[in-house]
C-alpha atoms as a PDB file:
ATOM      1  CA  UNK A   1      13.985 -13.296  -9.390  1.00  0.00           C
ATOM      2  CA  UNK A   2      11.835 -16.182  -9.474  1.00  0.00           C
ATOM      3  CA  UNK A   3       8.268 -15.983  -7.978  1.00  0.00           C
ATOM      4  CA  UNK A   4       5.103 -17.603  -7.245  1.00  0.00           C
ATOM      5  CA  UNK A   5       1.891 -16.671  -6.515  1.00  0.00           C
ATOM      6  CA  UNK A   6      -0.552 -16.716  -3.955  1.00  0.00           C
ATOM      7  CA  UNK A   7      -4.070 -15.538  -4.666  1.00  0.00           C
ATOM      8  CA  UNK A   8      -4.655 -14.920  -8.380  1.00  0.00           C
ATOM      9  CA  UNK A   9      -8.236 -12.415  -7.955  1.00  0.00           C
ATOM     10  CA  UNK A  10      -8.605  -8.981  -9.560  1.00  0.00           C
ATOM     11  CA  UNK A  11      -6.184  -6.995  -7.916  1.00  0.00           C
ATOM     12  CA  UNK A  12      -3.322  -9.083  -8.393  1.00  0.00           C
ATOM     13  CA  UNK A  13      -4.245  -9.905 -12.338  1.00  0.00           C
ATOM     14  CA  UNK A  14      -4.858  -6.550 -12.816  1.00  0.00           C
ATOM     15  CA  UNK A  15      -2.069  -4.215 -11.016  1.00  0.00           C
ATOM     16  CA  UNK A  16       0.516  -6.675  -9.909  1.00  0.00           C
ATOM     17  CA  UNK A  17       0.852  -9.430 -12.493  1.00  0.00           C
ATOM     18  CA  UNK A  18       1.395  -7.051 -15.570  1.00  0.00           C
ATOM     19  CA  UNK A  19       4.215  -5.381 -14.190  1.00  0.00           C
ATOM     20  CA  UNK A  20       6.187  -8.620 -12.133  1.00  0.00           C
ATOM     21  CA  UNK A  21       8.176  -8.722 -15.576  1.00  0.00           C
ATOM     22  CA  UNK A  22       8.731  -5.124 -15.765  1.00  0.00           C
ATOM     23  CA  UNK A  23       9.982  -5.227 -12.325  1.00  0.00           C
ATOM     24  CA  UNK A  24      12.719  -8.368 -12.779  1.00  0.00           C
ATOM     25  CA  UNK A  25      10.188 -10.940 -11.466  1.00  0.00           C
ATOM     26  CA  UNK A  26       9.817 -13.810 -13.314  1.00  0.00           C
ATOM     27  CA  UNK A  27       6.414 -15.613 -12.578  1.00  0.00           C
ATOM     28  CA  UNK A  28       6.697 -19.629 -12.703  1.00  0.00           C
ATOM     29  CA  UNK A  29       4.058 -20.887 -10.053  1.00  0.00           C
ATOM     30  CA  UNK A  30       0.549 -20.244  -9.044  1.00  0.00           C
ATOM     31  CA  UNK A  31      -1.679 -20.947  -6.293  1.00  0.00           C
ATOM     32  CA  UNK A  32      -5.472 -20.411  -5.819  1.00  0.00           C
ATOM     33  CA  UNK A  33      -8.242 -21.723  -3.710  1.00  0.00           C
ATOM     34  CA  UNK A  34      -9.334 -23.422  -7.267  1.00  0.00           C
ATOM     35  CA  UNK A  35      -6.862 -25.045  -9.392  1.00  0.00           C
ATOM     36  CA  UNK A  36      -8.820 -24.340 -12.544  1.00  0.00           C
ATOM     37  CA  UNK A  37      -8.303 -20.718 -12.107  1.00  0.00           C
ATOM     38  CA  UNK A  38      -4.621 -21.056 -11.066  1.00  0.00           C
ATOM     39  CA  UNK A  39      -4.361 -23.043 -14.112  1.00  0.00           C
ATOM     40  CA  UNK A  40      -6.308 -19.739 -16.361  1.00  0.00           C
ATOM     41  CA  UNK A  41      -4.022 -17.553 -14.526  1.00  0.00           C
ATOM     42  CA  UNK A  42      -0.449 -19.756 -15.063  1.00  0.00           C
ATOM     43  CA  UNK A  43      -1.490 -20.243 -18.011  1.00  0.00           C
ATOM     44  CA  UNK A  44      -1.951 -16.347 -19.072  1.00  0.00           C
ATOM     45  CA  UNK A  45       1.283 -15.052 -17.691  1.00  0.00           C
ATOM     46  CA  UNK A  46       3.504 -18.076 -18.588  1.00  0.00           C
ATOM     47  CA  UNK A  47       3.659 -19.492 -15.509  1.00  0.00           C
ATOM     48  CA  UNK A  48       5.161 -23.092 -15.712  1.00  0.00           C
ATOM     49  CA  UNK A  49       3.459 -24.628 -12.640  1.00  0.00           C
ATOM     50  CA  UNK A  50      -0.266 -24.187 -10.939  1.00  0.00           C
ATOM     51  CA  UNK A  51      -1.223 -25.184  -7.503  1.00  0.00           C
ATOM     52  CA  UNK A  52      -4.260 -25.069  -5.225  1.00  0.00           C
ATOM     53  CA  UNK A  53      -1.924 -25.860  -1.845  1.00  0.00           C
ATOM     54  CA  UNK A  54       0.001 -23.129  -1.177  1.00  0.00           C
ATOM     55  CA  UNK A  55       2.565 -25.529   1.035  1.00  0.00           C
ATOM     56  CA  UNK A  56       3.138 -27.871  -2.001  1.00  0.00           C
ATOM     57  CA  UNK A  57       3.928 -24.673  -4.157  1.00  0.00           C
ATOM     58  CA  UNK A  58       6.508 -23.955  -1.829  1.00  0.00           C
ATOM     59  CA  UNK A  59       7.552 -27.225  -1.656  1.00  0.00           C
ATOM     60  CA  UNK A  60       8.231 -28.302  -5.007  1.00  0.00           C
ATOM     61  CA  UNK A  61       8.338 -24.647  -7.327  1.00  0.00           C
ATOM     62  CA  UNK A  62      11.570 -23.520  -7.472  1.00  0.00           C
ATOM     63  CA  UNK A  63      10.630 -19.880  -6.441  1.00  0.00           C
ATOM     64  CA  UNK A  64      13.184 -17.258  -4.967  1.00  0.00           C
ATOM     65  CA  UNK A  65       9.812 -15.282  -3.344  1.00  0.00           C
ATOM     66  CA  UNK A  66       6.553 -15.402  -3.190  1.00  0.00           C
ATOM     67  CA  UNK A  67       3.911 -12.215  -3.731  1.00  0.00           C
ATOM     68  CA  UNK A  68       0.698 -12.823  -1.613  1.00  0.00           C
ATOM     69  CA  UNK A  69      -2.367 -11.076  -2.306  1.00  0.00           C
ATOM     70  CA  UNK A  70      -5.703 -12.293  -0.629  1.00  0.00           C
ATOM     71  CA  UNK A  71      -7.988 -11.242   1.717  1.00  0.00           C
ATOM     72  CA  UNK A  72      -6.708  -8.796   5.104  1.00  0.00           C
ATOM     73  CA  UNK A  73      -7.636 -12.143   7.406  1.00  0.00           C
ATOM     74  CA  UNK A  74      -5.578 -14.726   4.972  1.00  0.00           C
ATOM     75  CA  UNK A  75      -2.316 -13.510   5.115  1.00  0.00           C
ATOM     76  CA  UNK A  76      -1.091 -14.476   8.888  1.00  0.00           C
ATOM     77  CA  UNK A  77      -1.215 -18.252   8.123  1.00  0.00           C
ATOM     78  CA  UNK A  78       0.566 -18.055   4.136  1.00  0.00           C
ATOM     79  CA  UNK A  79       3.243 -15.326   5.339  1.00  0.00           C
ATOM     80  CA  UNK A  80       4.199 -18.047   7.938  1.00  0.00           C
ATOM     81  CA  UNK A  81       4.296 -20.513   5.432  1.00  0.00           C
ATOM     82  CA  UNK A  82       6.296 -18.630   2.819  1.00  0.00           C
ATOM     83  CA  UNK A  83       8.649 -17.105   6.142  1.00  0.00           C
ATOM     84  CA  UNK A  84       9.130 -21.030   7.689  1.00  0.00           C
ATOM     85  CA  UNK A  85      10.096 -22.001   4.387  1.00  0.00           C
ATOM     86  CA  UNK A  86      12.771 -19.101   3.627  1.00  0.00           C
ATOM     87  CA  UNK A  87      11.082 -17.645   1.250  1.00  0.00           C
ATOM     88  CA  UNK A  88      10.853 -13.439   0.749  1.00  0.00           C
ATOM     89  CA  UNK A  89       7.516 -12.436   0.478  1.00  0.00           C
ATOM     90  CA  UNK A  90       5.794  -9.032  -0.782  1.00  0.00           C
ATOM     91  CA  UNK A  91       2.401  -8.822   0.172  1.00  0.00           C
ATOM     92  CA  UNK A  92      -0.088  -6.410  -0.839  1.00  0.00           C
ATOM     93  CA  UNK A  93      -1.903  -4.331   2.215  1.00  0.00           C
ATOM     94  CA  UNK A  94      -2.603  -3.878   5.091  1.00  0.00           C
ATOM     95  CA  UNK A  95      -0.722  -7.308   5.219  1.00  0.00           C
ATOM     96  CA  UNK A  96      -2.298  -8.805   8.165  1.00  0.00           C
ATOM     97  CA  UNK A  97      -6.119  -9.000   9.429  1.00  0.00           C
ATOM     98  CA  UNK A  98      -5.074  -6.689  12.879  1.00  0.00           C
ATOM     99  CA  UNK A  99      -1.936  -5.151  14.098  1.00  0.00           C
ATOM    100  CA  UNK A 100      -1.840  -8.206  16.561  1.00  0.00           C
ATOM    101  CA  UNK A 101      -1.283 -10.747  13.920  1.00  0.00           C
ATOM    102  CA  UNK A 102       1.275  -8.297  11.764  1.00  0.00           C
ATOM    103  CA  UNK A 103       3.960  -7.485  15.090  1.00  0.00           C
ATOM    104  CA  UNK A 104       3.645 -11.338  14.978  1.00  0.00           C
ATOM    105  CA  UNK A 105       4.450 -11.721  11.559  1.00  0.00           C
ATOM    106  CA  UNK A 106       7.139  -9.071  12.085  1.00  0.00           C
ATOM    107  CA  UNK A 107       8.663 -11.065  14.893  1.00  0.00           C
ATOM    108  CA  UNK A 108       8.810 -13.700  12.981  1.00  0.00           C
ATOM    109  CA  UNK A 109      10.027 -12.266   9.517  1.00  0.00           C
ATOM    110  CA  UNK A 110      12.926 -10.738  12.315  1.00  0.00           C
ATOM    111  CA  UNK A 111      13.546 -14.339  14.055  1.00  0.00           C
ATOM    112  CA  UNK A 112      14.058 -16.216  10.479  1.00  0.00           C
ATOM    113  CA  UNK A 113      16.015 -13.160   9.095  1.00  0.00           C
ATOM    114  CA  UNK A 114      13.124 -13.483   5.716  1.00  0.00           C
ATOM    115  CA  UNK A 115      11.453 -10.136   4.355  1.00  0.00           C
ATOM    116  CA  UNK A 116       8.162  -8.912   3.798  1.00  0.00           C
ATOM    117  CA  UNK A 117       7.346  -6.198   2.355  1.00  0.00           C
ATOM    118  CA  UNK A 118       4.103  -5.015   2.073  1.00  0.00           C
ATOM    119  CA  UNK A 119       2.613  -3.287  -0.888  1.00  0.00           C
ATOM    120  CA  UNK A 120       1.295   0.404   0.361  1.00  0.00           C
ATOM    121  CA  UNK A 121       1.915   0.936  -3.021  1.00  0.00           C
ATOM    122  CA  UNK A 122       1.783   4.943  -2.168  1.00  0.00           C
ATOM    123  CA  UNK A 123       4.667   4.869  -0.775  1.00  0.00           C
ATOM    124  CA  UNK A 124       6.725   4.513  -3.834  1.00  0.00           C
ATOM    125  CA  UNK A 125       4.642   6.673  -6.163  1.00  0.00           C
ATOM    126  CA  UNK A 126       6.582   9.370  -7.697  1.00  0.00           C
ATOM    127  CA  UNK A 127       4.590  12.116  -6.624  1.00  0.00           C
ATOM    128  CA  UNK A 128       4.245  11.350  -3.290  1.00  0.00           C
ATOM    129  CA  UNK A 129       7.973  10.329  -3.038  1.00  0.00           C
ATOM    130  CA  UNK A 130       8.766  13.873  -4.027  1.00  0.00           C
ATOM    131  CA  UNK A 131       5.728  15.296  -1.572  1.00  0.00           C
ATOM    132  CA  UNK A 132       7.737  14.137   1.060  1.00  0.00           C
ATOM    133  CA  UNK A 133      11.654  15.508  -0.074  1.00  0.00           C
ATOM    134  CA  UNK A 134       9.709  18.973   0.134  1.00  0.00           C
ATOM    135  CA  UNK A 135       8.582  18.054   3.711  1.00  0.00           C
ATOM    136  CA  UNK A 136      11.810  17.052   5.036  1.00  0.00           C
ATOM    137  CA  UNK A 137      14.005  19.495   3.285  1.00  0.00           C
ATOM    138  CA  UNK A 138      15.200  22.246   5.825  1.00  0.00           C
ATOM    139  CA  UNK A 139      13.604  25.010   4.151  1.00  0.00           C
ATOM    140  CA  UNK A 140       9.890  23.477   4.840  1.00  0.00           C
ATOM    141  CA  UNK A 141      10.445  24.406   8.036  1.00  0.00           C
ATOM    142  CA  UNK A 142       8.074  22.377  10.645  1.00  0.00           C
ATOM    143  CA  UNK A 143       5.048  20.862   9.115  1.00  0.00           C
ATOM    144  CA  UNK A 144       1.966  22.728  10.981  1.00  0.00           C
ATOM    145  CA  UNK A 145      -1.352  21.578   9.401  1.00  0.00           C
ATOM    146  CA  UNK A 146      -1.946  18.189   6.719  1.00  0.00           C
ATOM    147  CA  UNK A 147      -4.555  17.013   5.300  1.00  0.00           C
ATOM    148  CA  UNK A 148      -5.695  13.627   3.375  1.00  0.00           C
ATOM    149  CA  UNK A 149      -8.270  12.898   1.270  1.00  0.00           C
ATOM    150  CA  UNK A 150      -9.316   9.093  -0.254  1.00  0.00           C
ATOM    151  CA  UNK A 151     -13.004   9.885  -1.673  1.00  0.00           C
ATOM    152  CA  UNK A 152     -13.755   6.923  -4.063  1.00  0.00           C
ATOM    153  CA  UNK A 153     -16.891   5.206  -4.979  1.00  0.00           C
ATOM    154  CA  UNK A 154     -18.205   1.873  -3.669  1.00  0.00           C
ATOM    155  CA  UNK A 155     -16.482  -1.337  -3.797  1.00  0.00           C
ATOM    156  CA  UNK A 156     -14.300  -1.233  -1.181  1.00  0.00           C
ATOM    157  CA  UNK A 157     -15.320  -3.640   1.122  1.00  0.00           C
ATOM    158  CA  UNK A 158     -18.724  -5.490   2.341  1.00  0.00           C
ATOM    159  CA  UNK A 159     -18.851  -4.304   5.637  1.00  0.00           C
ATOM    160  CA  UNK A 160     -17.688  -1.508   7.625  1.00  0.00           C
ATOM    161  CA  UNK A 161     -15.086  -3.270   9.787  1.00  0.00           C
ATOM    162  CA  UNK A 162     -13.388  -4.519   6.395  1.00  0.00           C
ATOM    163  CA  UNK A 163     -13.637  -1.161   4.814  1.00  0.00           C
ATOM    164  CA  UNK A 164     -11.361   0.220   7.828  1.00  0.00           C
ATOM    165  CA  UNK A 165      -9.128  -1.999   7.585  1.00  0.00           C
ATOM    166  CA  UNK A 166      -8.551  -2.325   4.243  1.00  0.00           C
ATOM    167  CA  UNK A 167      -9.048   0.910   2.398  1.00  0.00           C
ATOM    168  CA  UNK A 168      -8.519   4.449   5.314  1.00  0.00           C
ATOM    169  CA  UNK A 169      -5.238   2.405   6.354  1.00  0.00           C
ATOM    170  CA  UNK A 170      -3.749   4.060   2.601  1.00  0.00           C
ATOM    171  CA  UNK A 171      -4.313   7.638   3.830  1.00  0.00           C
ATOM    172  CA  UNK A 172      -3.245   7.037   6.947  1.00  0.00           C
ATOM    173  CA  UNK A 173       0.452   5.457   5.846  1.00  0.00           C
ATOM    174  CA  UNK A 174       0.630   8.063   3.774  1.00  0.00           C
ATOM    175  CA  UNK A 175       0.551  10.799   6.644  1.00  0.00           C
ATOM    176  CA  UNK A 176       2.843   8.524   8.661  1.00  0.00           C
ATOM    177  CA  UNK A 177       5.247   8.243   5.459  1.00  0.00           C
ATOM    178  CA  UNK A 178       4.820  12.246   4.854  1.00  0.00           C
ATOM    179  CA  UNK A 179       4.221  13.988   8.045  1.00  0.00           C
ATOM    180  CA  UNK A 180       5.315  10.995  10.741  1.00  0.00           C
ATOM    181  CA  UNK A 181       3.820   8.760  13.433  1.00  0.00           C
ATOM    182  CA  UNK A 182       0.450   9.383  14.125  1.00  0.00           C
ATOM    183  CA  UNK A 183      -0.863  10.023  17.910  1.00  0.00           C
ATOM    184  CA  UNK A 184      -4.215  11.413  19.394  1.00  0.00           C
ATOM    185  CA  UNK A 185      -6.499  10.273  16.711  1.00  0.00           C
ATOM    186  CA  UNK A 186     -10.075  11.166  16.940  1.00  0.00           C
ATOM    187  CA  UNK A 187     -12.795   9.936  14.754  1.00  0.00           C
ATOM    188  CA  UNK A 188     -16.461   9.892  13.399  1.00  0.00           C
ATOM    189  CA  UNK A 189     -17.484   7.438  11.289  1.00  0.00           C
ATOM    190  CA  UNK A 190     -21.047   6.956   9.743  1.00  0.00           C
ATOM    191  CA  UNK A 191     -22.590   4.123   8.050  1.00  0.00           C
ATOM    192  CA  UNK A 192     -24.904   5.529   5.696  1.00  0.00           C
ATOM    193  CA  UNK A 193     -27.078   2.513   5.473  1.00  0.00           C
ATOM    194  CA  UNK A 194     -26.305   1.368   2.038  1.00  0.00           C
ATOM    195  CA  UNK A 195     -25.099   4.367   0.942  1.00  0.00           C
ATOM    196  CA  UNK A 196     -21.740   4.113   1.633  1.00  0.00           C
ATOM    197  CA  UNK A 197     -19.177   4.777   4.477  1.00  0.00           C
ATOM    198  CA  UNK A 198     -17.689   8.233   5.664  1.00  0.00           C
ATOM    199  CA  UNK A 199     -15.077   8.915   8.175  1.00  0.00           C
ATOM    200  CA  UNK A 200     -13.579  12.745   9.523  1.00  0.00           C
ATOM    201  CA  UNK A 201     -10.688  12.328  11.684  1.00  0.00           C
ATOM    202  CA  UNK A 202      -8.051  14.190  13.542  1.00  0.00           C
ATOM    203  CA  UNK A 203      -4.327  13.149  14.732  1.00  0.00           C
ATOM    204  CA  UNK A 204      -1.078  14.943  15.881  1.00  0.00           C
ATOM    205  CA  UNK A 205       1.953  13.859  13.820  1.00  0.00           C
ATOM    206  CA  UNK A 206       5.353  13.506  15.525  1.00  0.00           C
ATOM    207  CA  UNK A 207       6.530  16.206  13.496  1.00  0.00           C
ATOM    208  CA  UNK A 208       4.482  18.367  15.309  1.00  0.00           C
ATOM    209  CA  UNK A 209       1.619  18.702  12.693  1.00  0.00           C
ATOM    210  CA  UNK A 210      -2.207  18.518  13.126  1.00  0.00           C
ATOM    211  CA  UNK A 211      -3.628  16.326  10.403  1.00  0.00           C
ATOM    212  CA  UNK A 212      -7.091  16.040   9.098  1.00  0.00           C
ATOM    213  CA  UNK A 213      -8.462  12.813   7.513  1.00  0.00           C
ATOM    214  CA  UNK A 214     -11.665  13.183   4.951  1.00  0.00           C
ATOM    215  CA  UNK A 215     -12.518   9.350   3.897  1.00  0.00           C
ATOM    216  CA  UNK A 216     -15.649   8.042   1.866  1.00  0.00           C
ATOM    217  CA  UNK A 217     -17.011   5.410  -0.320  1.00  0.00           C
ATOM    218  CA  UNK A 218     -19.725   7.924  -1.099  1.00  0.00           C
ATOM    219  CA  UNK A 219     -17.527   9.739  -3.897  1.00  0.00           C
ATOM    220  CA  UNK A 220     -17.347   9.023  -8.054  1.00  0.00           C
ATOM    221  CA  UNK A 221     -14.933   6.685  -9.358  1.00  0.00           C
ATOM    222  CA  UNK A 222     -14.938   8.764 -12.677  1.00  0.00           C
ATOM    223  CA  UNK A 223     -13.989  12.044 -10.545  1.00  0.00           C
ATOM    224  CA  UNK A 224     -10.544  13.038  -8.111  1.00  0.00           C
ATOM    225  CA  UNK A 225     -10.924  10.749  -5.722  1.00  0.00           C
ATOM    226  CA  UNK A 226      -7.367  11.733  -3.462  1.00  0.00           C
ATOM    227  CA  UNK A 227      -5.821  15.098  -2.143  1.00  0.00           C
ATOM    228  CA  UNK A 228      -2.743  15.410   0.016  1.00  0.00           C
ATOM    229  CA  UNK A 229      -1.947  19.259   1.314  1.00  0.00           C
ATOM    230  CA  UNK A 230       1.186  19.787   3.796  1.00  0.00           C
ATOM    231  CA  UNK A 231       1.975  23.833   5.319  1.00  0.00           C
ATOM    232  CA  UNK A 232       5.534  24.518   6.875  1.00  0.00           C
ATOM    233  CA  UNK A 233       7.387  27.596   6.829  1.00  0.00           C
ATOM    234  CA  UNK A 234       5.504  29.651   4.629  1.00  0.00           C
ATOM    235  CA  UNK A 235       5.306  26.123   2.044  1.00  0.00           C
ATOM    236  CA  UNK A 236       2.766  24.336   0.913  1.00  0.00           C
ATOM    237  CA  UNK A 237       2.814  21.146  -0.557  1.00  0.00           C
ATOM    238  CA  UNK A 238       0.078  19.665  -1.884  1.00  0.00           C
ATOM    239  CA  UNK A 239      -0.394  16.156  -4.506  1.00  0.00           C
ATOM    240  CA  UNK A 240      -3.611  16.323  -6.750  1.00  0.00           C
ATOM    241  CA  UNK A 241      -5.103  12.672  -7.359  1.00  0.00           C
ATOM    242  CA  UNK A 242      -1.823  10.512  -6.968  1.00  0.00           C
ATOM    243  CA  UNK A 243       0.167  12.249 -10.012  1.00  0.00           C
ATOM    244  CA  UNK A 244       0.339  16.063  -9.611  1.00  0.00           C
ATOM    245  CA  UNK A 245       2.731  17.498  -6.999  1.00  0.00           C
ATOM    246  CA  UNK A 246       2.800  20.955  -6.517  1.00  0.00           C
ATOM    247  CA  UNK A 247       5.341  23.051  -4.269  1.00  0.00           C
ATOM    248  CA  UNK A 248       4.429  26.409  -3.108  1.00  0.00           C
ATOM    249  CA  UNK A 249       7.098  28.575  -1.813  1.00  0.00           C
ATOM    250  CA  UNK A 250       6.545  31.336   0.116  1.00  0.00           C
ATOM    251  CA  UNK A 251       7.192  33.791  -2.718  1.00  0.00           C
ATOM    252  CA  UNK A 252       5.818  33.128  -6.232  1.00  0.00           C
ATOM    253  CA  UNK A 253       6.002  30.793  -8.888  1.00  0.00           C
ATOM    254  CA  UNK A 254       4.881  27.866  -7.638  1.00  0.00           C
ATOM    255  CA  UNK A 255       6.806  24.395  -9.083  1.00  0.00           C
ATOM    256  CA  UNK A 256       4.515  21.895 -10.415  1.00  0.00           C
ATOM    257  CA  UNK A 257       5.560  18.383 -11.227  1.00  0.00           C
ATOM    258  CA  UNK A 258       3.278  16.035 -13.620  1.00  0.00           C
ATOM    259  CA  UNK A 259       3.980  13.160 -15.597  1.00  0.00           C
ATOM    260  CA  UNK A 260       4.896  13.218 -19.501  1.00  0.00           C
ATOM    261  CA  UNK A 261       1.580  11.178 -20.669  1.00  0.00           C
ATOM    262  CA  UNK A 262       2.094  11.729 -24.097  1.00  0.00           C
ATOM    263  CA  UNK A 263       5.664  10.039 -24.215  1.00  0.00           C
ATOM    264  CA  UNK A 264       5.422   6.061 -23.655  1.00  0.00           C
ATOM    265  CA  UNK A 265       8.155   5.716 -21.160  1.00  0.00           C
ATOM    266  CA  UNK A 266       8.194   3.598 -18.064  1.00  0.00           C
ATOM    267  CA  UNK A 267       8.718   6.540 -15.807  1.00  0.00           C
ATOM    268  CA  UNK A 268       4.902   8.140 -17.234  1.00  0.00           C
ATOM    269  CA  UNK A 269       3.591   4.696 -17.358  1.00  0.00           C
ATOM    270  CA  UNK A 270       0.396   4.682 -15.135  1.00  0.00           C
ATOM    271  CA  UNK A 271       1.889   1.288 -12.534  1.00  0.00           C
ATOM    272  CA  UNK A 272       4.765   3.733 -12.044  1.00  0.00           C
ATOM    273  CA  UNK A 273       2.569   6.743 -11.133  1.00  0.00           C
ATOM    274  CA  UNK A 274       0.787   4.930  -9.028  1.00  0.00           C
ATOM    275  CA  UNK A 275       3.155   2.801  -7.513  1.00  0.00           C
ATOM    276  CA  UNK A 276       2.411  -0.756  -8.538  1.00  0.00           C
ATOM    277  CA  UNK A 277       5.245  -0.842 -10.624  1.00  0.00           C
ATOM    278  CA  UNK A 278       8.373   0.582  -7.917  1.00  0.00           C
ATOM    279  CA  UNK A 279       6.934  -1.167  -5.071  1.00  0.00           C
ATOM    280  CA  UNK A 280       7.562  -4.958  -6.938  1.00  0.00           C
ATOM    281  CA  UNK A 281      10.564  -3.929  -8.057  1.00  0.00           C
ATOM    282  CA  UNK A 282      11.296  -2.717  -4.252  1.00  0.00           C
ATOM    283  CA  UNK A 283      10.645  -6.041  -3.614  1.00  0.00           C
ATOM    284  CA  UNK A 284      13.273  -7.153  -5.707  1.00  0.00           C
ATOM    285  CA  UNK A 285      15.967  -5.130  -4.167  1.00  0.00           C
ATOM    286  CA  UNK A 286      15.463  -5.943  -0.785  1.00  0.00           C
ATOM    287  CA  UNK A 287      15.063  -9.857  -1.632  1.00  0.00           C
ATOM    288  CA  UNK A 288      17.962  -9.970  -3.868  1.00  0.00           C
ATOM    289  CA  UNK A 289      20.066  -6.886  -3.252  1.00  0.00           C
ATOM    290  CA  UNK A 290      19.430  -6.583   0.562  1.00  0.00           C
ATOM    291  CA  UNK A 291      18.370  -3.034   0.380  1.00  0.00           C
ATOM    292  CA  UNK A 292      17.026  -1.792   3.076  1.00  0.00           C
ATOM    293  CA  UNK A 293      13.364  -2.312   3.585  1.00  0.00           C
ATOM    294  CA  UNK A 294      11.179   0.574   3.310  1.00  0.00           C
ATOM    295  CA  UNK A 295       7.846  -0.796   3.975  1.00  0.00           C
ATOM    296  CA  UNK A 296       8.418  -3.753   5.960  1.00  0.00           C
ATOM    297  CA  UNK A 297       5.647  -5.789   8.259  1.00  0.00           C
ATOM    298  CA  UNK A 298       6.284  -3.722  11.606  1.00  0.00           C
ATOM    299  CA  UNK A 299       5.039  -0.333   9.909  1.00  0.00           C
ATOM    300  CA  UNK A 300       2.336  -2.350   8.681  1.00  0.00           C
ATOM    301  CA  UNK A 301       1.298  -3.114  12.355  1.00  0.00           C
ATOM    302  CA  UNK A 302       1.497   0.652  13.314  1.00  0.00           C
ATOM    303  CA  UNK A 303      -0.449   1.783  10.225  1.00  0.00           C
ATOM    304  CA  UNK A 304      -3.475  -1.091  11.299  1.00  0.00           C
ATOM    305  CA  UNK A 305      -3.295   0.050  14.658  1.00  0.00           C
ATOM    306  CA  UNK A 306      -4.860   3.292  13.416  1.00  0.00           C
ATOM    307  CA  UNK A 307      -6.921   1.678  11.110  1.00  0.00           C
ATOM    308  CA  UNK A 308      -8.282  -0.729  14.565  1.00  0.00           C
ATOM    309  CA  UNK A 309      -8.432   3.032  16.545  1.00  0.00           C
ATOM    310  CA  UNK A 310     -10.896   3.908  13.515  1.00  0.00           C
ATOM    311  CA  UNK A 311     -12.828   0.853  14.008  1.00  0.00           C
ATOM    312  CA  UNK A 312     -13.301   1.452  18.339  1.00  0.00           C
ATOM    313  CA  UNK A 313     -14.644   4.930  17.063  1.00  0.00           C
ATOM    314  CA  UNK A 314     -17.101   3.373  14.811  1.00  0.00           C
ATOM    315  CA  UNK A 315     -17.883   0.562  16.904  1.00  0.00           C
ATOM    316  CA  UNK A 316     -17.135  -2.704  14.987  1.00  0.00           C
END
């Protein structure tokens, strides 16, 4: 599948770009604010073409998608582009700059009959992918109690209204990917004045459990910075730091899942642990294959309406 694209900054040379190959994309256009960089960037990963205008990309690269990845309040106006121009588009989160502008983008992605999908990359990392088989599997039984925990260091965001919507929102996907839609969310959320950002919330989950959020930018990047535990029926689920899962029956042993780190295989490659790796290739399959989308733009809206509930709480 050919790509291009849009926005060419750390994240997407860093976690997206290496893999594209890996995941069946070939990269032949680029498009930055600044052709120079587009040029450093095309020029890195083989890309035959470099742009600064993302509607002459479209226009004259022969692309079969585009991946977007810019700023939460940049996407709206290059996913219409990309959409108007029947192109499939995988954008990295939360996808839009409000839920407003991402049911619009929806609509729209709907009207023309294009994709999106957008890159909560948790979604489609192993561990969490198995997290939630246990849930769902009859003998779980009901989920009663869940709770999520993103602790990571600073970095994440200038401000507090950006931090909201651009880092909690993974956390709370992952409860509505897990556990279910989220409803009766409650919040407090401190600024700590240069410190850093902290949020405790609480929600009800349509599958009847009460979930518990613990979010900071107060934490080490060099220590565990996420924790996902589910209770059912006497099980426990619970997924240490992205790559661990461990099931706990009601009755000893418990089953623990990890990675094979010392064997060099795509399946223990870090991008597939942590998702970078299956969610491009996801791409893939629902641009080319027509599978069926599994993080499309109108869960995006419902995951940044809680992140916009966080942000009444707090004020901004």
């Amino acid at each position: 599948m050919r790509i291009g694209v849009i926005g060419v900054g750390g994240h997407s040379t860093t976690n997206l770009l290496p893999h594209a190959r890996a995941a069946g994309l070939d990269l032949v256009a680029t498009c930055a604010r600044h052709i120079e960089r587009a040029r450093a960037v095309a020029d890195r990963w083989g890309a035959a073409h470099a742009y600064d205008d993302a509607e002459q990309m479209l226009a004259e690269a022969d692309v079969d998608g585009v991946v977007v990845c810019v700023q939460p309040w940049d996407y709206a106006p290059l996913i219409r582009l990309c959409l108007t121009a029947g192109k499939p588009v995988f954008c990295d989160k939360p996808g839009a700059g409000s839920s407003a502008e991402a049911r619009e983008l929806a609509g729209l992605s709907s009207t023309t009959g294009v994709p999106v999908v957008v890159g909560y990359m948790k979604r489609f990392a192993p561990a969490y992918q198995r997290a939630r088989e246990i849930v769902q599997s009859p003998e779980f039984g009901v989920p009663s109690l869940a709770s999520f925990t993103f602790a990571v260091g600073r970095g994440f965001g200038d401000d507090l209204r950006t931090y909201l919507i651009d880092n909690p929102v993974h956390p709370l996907d992952l409860a509505r990917y897990i556990v279910g839609e989220l409803d009766e969310l409650e919040a407090r959320v401190v600024d700590t004045a240069g410190g850093g950002f902290a949020v405790a919330a609480v929600a009800r989950a349509s599958s009847g459990a009460v979930c518990t959020f613990n979010l900071c930018t107060t934490a080490s990047w060099s220590q565990q910075n996420e924790r996902v535990e589910v209770y059912g029926a006497g099980h426990a689920v619970v997924v240490e730091n992205i790559d661990t899962c461990i099931h706990r029956p009601p009755e000893r042993p418990e089953h623990r899942w990890r990675p094979n780190y010392t064997v060099g295989m795509p399946m223990n490659s870090s991008p597939t642990i942590s998702g970078f790796l299956p969610e491009l290739e996801h791409f893939r399959q629902v641009a080319v294959e027509g599978a069926s989308n599994r993080s499309d733009m109108q869960s995006a809206a419902a995951t940044l309406a809680l992140a916009e509930r966080l942000c009444r709480f707090a004020g901004v």
